[in-house]
Protein backbone atom coordinates (compact mmCIF):
# COMPACT_ATOMS: atom_id res chain seq x y z
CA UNK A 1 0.75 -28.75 22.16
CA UNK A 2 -3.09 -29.43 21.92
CA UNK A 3 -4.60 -27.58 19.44
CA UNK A 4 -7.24 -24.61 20.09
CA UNK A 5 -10.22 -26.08 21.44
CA UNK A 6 -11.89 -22.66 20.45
CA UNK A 7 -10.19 -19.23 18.66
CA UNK A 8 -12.14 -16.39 20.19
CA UNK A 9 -14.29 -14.55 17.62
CA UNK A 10 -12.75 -11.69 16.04
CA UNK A 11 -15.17 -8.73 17.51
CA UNK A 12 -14.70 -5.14 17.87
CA UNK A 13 -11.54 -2.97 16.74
CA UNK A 14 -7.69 -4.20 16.69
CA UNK A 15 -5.83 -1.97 17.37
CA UNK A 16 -2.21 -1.69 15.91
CA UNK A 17 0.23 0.38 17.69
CA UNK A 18 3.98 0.74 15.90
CA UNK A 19 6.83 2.05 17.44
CA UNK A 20 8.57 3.87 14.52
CA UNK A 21 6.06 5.85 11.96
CA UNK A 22 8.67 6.31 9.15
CA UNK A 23 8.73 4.85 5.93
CA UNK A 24 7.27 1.15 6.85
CA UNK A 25 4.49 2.34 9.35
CA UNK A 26 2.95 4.94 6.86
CA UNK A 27 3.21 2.61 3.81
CA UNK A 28 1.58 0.36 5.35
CA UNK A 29 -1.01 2.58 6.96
CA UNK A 30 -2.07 4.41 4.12
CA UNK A 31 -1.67 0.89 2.33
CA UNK A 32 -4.51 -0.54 4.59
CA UNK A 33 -6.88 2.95 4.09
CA UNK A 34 -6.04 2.40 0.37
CA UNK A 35 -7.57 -0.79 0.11
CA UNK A 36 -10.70 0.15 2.12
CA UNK A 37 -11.68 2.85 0.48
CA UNK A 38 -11.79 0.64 -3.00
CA UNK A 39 -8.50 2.54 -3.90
CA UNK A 40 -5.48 -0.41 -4.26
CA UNK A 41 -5.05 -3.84 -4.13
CA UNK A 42 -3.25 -5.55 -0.94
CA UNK A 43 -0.57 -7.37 -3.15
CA UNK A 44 2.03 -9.32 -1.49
CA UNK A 45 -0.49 -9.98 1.64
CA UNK A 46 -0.87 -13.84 2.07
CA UNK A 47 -3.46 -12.95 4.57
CA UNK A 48 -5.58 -11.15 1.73
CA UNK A 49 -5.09 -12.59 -1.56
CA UNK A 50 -3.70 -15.99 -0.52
CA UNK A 51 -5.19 -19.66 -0.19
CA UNK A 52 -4.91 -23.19 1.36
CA UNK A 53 -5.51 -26.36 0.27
CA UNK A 54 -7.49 -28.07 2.40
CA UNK A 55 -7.85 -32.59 2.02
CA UNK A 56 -7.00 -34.02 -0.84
CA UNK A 57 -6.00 -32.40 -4.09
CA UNK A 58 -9.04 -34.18 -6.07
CA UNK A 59 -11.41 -32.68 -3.10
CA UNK A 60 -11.14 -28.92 -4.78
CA UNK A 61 -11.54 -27.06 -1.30
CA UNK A 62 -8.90 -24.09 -2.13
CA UNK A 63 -10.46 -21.41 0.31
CA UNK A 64 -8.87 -17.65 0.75
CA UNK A 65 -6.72 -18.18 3.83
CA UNK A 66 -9.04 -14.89 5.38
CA UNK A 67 -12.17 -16.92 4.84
CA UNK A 68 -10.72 -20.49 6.54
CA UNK A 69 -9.43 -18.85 9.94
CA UNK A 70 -11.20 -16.13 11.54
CA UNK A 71 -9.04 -12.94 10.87
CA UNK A 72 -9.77 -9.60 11.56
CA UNK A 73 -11.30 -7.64 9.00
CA UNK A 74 -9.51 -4.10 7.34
CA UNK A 75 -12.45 -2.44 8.22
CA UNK A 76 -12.28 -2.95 11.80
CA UNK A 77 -8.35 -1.56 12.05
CA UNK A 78 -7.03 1.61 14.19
CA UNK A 79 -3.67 3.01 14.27
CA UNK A 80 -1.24 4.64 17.22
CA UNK A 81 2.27 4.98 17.22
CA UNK A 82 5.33 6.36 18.59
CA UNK A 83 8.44 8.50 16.94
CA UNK A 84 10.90 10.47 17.80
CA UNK A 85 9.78 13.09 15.06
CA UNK A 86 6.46 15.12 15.69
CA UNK A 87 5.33 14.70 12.02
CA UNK A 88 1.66 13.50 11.59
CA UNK A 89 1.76 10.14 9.39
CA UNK A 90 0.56 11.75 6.76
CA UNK A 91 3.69 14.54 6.79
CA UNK A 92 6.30 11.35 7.47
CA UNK A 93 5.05 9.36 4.77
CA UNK A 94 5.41 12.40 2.28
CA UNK A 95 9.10 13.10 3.78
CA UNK A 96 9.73 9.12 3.50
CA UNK A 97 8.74 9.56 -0.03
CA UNK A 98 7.53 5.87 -0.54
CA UNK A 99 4.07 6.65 -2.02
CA UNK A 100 3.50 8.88 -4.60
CA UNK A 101 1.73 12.70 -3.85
CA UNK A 102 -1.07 11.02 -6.06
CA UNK A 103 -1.75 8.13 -3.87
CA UNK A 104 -1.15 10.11 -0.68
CA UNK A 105 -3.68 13.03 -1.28
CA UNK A 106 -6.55 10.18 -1.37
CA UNK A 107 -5.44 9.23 2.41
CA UNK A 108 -4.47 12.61 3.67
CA UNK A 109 -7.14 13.82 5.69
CA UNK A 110 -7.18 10.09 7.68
CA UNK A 111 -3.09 9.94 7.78
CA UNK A 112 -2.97 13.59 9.53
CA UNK A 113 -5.19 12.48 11.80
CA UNK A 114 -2.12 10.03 13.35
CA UNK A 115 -0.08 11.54 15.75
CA UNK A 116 2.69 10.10 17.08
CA UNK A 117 3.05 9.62 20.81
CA UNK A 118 6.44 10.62 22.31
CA UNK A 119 9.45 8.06 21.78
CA UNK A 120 11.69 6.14 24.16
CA UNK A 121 15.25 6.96 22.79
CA UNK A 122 18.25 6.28 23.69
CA UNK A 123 21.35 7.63 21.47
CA UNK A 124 23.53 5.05 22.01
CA UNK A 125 21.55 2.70 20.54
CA UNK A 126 20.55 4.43 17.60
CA UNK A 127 23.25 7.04 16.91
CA UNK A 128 23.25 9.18 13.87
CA UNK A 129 20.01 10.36 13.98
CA UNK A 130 17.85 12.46 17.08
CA UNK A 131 14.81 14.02 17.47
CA UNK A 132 12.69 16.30 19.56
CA UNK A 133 9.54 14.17 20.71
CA UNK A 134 10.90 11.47 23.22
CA UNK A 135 10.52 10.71 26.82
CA UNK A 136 11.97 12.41 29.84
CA UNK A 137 12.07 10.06 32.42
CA UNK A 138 14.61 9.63 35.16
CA UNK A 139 15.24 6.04 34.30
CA UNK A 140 14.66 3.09 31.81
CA UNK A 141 11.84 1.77 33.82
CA UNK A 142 9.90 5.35 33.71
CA UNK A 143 9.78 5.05 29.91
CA UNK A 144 8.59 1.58 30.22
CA UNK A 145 5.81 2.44 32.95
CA UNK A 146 4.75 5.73 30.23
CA UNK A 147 4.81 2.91 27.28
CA UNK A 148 2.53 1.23 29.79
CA UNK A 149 0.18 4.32 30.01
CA UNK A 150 -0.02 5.11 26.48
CA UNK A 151 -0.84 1.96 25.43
CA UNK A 152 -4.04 1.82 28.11
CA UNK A 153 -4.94 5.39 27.28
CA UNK A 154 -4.66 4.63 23.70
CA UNK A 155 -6.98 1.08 23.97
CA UNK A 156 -9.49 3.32 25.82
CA UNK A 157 -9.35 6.37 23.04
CA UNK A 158 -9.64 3.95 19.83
CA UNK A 159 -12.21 1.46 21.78
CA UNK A 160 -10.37 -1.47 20.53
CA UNK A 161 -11.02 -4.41 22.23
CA UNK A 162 -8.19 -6.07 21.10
CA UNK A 163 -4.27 -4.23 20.37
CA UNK A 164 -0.83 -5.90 18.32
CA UNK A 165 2.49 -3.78 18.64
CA UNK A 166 4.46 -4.44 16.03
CA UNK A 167 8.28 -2.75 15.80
CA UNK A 168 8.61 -0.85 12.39
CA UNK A 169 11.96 1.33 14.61
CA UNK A 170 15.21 1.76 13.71
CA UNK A 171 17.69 -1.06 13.80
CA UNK A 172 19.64 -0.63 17.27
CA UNK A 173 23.33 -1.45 18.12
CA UNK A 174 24.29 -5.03 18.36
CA UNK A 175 23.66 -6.67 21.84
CA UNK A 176 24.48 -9.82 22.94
CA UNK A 177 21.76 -11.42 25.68
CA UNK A 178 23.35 -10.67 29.53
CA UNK A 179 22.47 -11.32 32.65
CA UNK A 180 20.50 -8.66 33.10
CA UNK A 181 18.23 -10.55 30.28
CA UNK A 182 17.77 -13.59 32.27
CA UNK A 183 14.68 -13.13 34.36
CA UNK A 184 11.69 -10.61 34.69
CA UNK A 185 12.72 -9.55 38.09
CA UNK A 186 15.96 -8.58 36.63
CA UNK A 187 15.56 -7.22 34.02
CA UNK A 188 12.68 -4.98 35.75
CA UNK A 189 15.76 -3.88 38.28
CA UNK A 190 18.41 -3.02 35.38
CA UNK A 191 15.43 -0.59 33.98
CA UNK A 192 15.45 0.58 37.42
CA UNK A 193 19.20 1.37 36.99
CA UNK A 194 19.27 2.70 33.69
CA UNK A 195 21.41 -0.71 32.89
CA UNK A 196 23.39 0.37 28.98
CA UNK A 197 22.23 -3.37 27.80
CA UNK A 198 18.43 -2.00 28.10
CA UNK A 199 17.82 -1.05 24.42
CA UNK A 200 14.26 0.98 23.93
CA UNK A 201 13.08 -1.94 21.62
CA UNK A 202 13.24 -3.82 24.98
CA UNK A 203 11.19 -1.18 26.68
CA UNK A 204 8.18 -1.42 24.25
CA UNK A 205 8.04 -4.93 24.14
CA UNK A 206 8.31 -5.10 28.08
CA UNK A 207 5.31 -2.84 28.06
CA UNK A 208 3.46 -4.63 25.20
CA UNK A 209 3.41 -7.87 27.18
CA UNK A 210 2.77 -6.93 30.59
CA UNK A 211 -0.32 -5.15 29.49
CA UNK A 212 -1.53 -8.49 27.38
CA UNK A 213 -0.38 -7.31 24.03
CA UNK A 214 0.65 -9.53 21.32
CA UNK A 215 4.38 -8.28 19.76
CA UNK A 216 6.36 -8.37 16.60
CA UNK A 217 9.69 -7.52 16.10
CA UNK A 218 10.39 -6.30 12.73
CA UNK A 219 14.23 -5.17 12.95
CA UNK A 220 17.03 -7.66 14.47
CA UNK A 221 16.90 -5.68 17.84
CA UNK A 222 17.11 -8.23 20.81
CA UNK A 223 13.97 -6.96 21.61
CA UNK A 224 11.63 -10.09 22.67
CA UNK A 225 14.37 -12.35 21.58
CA UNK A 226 15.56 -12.99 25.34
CA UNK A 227 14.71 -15.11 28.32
CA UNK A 228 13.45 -12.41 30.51
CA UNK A 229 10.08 -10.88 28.02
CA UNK A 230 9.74 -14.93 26.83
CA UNK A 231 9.02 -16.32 30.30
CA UNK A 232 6.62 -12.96 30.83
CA UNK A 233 5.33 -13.52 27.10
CA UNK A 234 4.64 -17.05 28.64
CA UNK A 235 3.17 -15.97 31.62
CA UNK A 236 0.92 -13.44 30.55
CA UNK A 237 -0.53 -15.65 27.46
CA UNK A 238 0.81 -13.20 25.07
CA UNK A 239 1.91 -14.33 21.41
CA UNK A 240 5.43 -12.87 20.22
CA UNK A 241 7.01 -13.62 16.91
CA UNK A 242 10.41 -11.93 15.42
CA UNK A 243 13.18 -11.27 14.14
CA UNK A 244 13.50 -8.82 11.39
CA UNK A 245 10.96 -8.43 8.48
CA UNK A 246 12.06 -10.50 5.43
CA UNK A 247 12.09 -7.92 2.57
CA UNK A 248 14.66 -7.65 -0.47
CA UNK A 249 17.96 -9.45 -0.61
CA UNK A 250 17.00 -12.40 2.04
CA UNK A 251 14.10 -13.10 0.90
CA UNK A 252 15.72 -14.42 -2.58
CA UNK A 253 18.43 -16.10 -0.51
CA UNK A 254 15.77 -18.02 1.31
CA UNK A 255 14.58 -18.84 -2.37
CA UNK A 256 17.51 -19.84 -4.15
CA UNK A 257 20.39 -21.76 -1.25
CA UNK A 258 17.11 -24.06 -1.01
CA UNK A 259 17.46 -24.86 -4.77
CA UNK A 260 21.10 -25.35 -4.72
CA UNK A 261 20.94 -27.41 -2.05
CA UNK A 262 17.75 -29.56 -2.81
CA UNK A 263 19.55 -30.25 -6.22
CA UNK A 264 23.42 -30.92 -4.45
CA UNK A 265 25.29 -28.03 -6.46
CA UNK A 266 28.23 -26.72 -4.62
CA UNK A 267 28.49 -23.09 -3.31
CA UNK A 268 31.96 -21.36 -3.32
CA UNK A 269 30.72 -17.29 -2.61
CA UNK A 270 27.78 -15.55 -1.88
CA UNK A 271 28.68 -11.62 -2.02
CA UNK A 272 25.51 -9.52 -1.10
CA UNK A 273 25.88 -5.00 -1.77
CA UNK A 274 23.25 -2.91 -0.58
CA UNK A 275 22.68 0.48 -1.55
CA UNK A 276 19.77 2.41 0.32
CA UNK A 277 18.75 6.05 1.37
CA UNK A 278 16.10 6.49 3.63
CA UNK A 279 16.04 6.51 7.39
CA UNK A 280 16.94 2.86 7.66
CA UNK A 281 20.06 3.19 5.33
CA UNK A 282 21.09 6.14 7.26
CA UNK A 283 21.08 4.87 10.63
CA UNK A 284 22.69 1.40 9.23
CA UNK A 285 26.24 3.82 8.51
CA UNK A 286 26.85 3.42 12.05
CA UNK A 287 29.06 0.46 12.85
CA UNK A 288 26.83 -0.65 15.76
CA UNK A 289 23.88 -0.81 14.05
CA UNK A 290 25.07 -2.26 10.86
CA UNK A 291 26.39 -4.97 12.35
CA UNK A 292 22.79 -5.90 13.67
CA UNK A 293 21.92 -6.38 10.38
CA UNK A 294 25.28 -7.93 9.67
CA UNK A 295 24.29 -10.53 11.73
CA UNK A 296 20.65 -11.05 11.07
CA UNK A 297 21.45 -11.41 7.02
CA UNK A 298 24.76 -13.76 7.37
CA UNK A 299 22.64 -16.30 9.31
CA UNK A 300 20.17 -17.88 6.66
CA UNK A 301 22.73 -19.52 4.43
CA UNK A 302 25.07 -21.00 7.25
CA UNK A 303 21.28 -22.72 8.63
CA UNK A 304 19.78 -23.42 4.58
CA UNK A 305 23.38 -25.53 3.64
CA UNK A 306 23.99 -26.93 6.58
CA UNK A 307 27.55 -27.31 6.32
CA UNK A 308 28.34 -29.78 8.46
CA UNK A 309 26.19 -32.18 6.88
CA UNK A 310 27.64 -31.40 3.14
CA UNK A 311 31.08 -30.22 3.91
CA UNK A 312 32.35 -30.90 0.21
CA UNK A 313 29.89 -28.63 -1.05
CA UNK A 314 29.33 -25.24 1.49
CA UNK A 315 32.44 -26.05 3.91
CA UNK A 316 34.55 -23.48 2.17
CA UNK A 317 31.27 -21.00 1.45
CA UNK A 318 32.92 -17.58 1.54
CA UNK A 319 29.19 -15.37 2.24
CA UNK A 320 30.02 -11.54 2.83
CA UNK A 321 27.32 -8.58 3.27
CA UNK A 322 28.00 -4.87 2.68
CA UNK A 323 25.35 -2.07 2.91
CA UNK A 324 25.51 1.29 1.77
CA UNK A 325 23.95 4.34 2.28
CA UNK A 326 23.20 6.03 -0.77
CA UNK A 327 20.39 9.28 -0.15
CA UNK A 328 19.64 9.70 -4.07
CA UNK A 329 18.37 5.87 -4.27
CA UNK A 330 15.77 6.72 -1.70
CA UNK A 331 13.43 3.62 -0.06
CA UNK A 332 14.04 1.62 -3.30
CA UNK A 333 16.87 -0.58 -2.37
CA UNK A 334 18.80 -1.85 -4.59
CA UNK A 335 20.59 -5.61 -3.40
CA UNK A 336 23.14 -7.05 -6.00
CA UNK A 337 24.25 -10.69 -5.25
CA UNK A 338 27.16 -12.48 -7.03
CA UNK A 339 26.44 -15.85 -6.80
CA UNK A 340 29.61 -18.86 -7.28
CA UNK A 341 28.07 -21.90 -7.50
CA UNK A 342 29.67 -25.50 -8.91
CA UNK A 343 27.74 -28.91 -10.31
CA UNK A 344 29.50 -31.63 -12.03
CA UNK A 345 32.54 -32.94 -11.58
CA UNK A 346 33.70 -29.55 -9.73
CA UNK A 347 32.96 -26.88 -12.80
CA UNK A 348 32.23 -23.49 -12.24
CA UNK A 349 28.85 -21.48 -12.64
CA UNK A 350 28.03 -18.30 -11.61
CA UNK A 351 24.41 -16.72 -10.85
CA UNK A 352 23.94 -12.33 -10.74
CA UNK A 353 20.62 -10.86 -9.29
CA UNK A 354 19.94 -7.41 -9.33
CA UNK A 355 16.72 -6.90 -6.96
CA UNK A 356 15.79 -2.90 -7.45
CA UNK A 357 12.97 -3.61 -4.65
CA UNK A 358 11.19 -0.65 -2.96
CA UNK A 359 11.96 -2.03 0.57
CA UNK A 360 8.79 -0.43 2.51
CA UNK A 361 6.54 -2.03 -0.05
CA UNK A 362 7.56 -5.23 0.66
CA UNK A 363 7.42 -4.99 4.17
CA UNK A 364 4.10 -3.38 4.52
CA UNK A 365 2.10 -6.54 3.85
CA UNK A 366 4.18 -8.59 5.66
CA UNK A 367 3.23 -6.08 9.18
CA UNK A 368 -0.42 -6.61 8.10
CA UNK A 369 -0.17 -10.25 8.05
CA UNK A 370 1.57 -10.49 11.20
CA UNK A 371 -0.53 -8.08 13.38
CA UNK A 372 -3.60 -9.96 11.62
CA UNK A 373 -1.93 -13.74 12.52
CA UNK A 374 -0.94 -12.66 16.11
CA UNK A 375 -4.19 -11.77 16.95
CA UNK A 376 -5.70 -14.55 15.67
CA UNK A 377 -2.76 -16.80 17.71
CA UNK A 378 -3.93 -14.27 20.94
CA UNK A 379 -7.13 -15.18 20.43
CA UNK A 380 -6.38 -18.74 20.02
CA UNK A 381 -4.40 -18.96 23.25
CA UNK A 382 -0.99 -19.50 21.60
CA UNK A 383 0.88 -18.19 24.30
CA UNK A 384 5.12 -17.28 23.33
CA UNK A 385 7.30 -17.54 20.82
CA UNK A 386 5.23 -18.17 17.06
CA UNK A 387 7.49 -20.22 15.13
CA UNK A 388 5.20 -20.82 12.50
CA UNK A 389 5.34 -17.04 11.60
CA UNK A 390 9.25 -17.86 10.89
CA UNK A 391 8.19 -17.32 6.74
CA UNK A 392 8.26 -13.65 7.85
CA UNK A 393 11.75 -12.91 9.34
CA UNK A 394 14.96 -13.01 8.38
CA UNK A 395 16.04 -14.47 11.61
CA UNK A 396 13.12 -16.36 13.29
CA UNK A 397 12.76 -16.97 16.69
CA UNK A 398 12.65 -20.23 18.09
CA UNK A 399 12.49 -22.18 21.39
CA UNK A 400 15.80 -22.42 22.90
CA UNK A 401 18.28 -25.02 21.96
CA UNK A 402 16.06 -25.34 18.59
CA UNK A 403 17.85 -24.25 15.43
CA UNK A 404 15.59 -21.97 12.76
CA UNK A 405 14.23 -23.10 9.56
CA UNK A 406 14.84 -20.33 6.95
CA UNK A 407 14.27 -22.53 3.46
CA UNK A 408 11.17 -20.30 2.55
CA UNK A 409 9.09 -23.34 1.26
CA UNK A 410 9.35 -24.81 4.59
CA UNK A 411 8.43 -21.89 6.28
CA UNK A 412 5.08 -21.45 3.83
CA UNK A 413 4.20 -25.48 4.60
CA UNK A 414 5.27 -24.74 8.46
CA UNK A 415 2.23 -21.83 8.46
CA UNK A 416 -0.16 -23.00 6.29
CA UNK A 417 -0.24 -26.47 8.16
CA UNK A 418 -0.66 -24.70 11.38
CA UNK A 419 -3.33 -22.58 10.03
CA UNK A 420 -5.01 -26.38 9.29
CA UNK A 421 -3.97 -27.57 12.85
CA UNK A 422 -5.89 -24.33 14.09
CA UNK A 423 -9.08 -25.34 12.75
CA UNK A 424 -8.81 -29.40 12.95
CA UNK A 425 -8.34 -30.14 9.12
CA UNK A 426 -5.79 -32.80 8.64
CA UNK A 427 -2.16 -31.67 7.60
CA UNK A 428 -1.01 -31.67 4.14
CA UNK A 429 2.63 -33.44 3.61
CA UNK A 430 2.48 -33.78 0.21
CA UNK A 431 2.94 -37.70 -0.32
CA UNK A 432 -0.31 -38.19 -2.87
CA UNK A 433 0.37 -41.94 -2.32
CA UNK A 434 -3.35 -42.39 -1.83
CA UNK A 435 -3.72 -41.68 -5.64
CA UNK A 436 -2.30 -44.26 -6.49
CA UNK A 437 -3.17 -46.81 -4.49
């Protein structure tokens, strides 16, 4: 792929539309209003506080990564949204309970002014909890066409020039791709027929790409992950990136199976407890749904290890994942990880983390920086699936037949390089023969 022979400039509004305004949309909304108003700091945003080496490391060119690439700016931001609740964002971010009253009451007035737009829901997909503001359409392909609407009527209303969706819903049921996944036309006829493998994830990223909208998938829904919205991705020059935002518990598996394995130590178990209230923890007691995430945090060690290329060391890797929902602990997660590790000659080692991590304030900056980079990929005419996002999802999307890189360190090299590729400055591999030379 050539690189960008020009990135449109960044002009006008962007306009972020999330389906799903609980706990992760409103953290990271009143997040964003926080920091313009002088209020808080965007920690954990790579896209605000982080830099990038650029030429040698004797050249001392370390620019912030917002003032190398032509981002967006905070300033220039609007919200929309969609739920299945009425509640403003300011009235779901109180009942999420993320942010304190403190921090709240300095984004109230601007947070009640957020309505949410009505949902396309489906209870078999997500089915222990309901609401009263959804869609009534005859058929799957109704919602999709409304999705369609709101998203024009809402570009006109802001005035953005520009719009990102990004999914911040519920996790749905587990769904393997189909036929009915295989192709635009049919997947636009199984709408048509209400088809039970249509989840509503599907729907909004359907409707995000049709209409030229960049889209992120931040729960391990199929979602964009399937032939049929790829090929349309494709043919409507629309970025995508997914799946599932990389919060708590993966995020320091993606951190330490890279160590183990860099330095050869053997792994014998990896047992990973959750225990989570909120929404998200509620809607993950449901078999389906759970074993979504099942799915989407089993996958990073099995790809990290590689197995069949060390079989005396991971062959015989027992990994198992539990999550519980617990209301009292609220959005701060707790994950727990017993570790069994081995090193010389075969002995025994064990590692314990105990990550009490407030789950929406981890995943707030990571929506930021991906609404911010997808633009900036839109505007750069990086048409499909954005691998080089991968450092954001627990289970990245990739080109078929291609298998994922989850080591985290490759993931930050894989987006900073591209960042340099972007703008024509030569990529950094970390040799440093030329010092000594």
């Amino acid at each position: 792929m050539e690189k960008p022979s020009r990135i449109a400039p960044a002009k006008g509004k962007l306009g972020i539309l999330l389906p799903g305004m609980g706990a992760v949309s409103t953290t990271f909304m009143a997040g964003v209003e926080l920091v313009r108003k002088g209020k808080a700091r965007p920690v954990g945003s790579l896209t605000q506080l982080g830099t990038i080496r650029l030429g040698k490391r004797t050249d001392g060119r370390t620019p912030k990564i917002g003032e190398f690439v032509p981002l967006a700016e905070l300033k220039d931001i609007v919200f929309g949204g969609w739920d299945i609740f009425n509640d403003n964002a300011y009235q779901s971010a109180a009942n999420a309970g993320v942010l304190n009253l403190q921090d709240l009451a300095k984004v109230k007035g601007f947070l009640s002014q957020i309505k949410p737009m009505k949902a396309a829901f489906d209870h078999n997909f997500v089915k222990l909890i309901d609401g009263p503001n959804i869609k009534k359409g005859k058929n799957k392909y109704e919602w999709a066409l409304e999705i369609k609407d709101d998203i024009a009527k809402f570009r006109k209303s802001s005035r953005a020039t520009r719009l990102v969706t990004c999914w911040c819903g519920s996790t749905e049921s587990f769904l393997k791709p189909s036929e009915v996944h295989s192709t635009p036309e049919k997947f636009v006829a199984a709408m048509k027929k209400n088809h039970p493998a249509i989840a509503p994830s599907m729907l909004y990223a359907w409707a995000s790409v049709t209409s030229g909208v960049p889209y992120a998938n931040g729960a391990p829904n199929l979602s964009v992950d399937i032939p049929a919205i790829q090929k349309l991705a494709h043919d409507n020059n629309v970025a995508i990136a997914g799946k599932d935002f990389k919060t708590g518990q993966t995020l320091m598996k993606t951190v330490l199976a890279p160590a183990f394995k860099a330095r050869m130590l053997g792994l014998e178990g990896w047992f990973s407890t959750n225990i989570l209230g909120n929404r998200d923890g509620e809607v993950l007691e449901d078999p389906g749904s759970f074993k979504s995430k099942e799915q989407s945090k089993l996958g990073a060690l099995e790809y990290i290890l590689q197995p069949e290329l060390y079989p005396e060391l991971y062959s015989k890797m027992y990994h198992k994942v539990r999550i519980n929902y617990y209301p009292p602990r609220g959005d701060n997660k707790e994950g727990w990880d017993n570790i069994d590790i081995f090193g010389w000659l075969g002995y025994p080692m064990q590692i314990k983390v105990d990550f009490l991590c407030r789950d929406s304030i981890l995943a707030a900056p990571i929506v930021l920086d991906l609404v911010l980079f997808l633009d900036l990929a839109q505007r750069a005419g990086m048409r499909g699936i954005q691998e080089w996002l991968s450092f954001y999802f627990k289970s990245p999307m990739t080109a078929p037949g291609l298998y994922p890189e989850h080591d985290l360190f490759i993931q930050s090299m894989k987006l900073k390089n591209t960042l340099r590729w972007m703008m024509g400055e030569d990529l950094i591999t970390h040799l440093g023969q030329e010092y000594y030379d």
